[in-house]
Protein backbone atom coordinates (compact mmCIF):
# COMPACT_ATOMS: atom_id res chain seq x y z
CA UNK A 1 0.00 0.00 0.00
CA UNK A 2 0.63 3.63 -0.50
CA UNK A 3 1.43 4.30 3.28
CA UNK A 4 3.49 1.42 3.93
CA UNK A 5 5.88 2.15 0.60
CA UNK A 6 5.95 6.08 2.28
CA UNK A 7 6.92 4.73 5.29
CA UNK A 8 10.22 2.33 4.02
CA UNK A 9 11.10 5.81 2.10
CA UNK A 10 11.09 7.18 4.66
CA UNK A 11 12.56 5.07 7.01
CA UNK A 12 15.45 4.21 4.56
CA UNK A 13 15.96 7.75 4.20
CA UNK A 14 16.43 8.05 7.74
CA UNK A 15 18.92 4.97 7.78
CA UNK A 16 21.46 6.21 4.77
CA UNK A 17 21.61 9.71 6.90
CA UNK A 18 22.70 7.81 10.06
CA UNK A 19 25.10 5.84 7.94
CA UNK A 20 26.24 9.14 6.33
CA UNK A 21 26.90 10.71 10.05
CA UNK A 22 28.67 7.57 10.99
CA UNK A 23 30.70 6.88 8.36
CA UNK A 24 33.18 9.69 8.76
CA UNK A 25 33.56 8.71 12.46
CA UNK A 26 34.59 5.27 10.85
CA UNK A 27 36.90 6.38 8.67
């Protein structure tokens, strides 16, 4: 459904900006 795909957007979205913040600690 329309909710659940805006939801895994936007939960993916969320994910790849904590990877983005963590990856420079990583690094």
């Amino acid at each position: 459904p329309l909710f659940y795909k805006d939801n895994t957007r936007m939960f993916y979205g969320d994910a790849k900006k904590s990877v983005d913040s963590l990856l420079p600690m990583i690094e």
